[in-house]
N, C-alpha and C. Protein backbone atom coordinates (compact mmCIF):
# COMPACT_ATOMS: atom_id res chain seq x y z
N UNK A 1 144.81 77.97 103.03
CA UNK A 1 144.88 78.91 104.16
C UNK A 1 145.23 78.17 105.44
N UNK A 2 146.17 79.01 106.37
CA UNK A 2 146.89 78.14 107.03
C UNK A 2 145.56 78.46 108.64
N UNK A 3 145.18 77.28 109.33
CA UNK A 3 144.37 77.53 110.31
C UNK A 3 144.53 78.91 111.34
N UNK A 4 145.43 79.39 111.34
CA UNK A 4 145.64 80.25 112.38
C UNK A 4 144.85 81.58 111.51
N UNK A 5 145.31 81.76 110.25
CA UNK A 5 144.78 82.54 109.21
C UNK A 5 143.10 82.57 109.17
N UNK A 6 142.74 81.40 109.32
CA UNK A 6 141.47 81.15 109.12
C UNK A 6 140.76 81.53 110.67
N UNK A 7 141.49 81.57 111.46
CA UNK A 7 140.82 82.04 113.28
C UNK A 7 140.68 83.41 112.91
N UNK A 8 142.10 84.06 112.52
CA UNK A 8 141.94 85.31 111.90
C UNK A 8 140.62 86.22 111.48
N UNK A 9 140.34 85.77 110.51
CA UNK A 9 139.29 86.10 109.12
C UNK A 9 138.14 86.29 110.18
N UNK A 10 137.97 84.89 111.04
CA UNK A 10 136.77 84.64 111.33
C UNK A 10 136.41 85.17 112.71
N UNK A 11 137.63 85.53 113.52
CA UNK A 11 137.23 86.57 114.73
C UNK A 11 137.11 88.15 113.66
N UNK A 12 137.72 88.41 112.57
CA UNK A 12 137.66 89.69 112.22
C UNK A 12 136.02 89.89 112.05
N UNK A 13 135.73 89.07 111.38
CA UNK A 13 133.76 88.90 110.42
C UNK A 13 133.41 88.87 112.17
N UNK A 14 133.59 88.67 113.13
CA UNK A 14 132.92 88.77 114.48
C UNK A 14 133.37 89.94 115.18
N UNK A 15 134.45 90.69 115.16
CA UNK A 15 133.88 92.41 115.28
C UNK A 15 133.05 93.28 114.71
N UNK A 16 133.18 92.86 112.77
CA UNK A 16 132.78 93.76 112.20
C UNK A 16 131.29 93.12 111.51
N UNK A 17 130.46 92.83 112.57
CA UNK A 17 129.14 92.30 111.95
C UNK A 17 128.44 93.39 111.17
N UNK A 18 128.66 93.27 109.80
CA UNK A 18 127.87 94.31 108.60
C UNK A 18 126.89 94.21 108.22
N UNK A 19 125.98 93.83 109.15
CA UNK A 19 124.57 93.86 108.60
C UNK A 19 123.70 94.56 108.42
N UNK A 20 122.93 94.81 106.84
CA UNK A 20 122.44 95.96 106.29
C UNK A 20 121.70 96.71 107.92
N UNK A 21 121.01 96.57 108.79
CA UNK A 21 120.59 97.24 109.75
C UNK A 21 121.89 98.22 110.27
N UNK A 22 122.97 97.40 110.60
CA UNK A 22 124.04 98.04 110.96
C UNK A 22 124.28 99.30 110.16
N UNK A 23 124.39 98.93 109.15
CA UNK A 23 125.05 99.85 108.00
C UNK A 23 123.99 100.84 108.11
N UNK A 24 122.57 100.75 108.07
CA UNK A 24 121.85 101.83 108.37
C UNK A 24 121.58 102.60 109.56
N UNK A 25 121.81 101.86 110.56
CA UNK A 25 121.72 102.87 111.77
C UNK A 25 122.61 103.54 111.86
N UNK A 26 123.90 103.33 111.16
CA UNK A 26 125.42 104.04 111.03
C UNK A 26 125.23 105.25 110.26
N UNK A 27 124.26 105.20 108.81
CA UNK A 27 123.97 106.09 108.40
C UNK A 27 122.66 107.27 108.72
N UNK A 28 122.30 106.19 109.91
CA UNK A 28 121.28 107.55 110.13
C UNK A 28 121.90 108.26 111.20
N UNK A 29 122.73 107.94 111.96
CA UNK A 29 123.81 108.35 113.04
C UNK A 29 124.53 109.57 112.06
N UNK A 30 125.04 109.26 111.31
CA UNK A 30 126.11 110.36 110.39
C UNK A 30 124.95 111.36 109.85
N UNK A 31 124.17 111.19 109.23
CA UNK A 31 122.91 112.08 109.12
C UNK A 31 122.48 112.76 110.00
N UNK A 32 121.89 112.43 111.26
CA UNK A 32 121.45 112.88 112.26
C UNK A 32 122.64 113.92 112.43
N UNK A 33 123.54 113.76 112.75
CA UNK A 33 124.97 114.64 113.30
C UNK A 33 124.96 115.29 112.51
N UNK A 34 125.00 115.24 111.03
CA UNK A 34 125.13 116.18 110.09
C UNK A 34 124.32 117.39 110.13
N UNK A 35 123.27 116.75 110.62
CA UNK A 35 122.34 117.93 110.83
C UNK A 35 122.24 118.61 111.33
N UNK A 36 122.58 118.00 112.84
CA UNK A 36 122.72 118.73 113.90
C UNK A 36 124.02 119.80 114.09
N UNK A 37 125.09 119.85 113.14
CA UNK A 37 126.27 120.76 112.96
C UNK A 37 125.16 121.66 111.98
N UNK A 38 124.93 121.48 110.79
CA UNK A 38 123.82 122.44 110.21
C UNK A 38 123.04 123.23 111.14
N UNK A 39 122.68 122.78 111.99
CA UNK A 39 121.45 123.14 112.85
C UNK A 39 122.03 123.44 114.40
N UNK A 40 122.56 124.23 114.80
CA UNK A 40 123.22 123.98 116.27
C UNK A 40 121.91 124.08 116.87
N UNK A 41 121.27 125.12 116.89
CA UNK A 41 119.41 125.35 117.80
C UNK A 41 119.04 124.34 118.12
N UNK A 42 119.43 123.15 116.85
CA UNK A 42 118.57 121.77 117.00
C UNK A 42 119.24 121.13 118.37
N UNK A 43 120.47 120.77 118.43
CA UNK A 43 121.11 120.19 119.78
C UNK A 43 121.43 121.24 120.71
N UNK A 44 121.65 122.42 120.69
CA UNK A 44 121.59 123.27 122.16
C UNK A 44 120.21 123.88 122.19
N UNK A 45 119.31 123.67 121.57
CA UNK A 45 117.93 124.17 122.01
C UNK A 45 117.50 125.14 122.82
């Protein structure tokens, strides 16, 4: 792998930090919303 390739990779893994917390607050975010389209009462109250 040619170095420039390798700056690449390794600024990409430093936007997209996937760490299981991440990944779950993402899914309680999509949940939450989900619900709240189910539920309009719930967010215009």
């Amino acid at each position: 792998m040619k170095n420039s390739e390798k700056r690449k990779a390794n600024s990409e893994k430093n936007i997209f930090p996937f760490s299981p917390s991440v990944l779950r607050q993402a899914q309680d975010v999509v949940s939450s919303s989900n619900y709240a389209i189910r539920n309009p009462q719930f967010v215009y109250g």
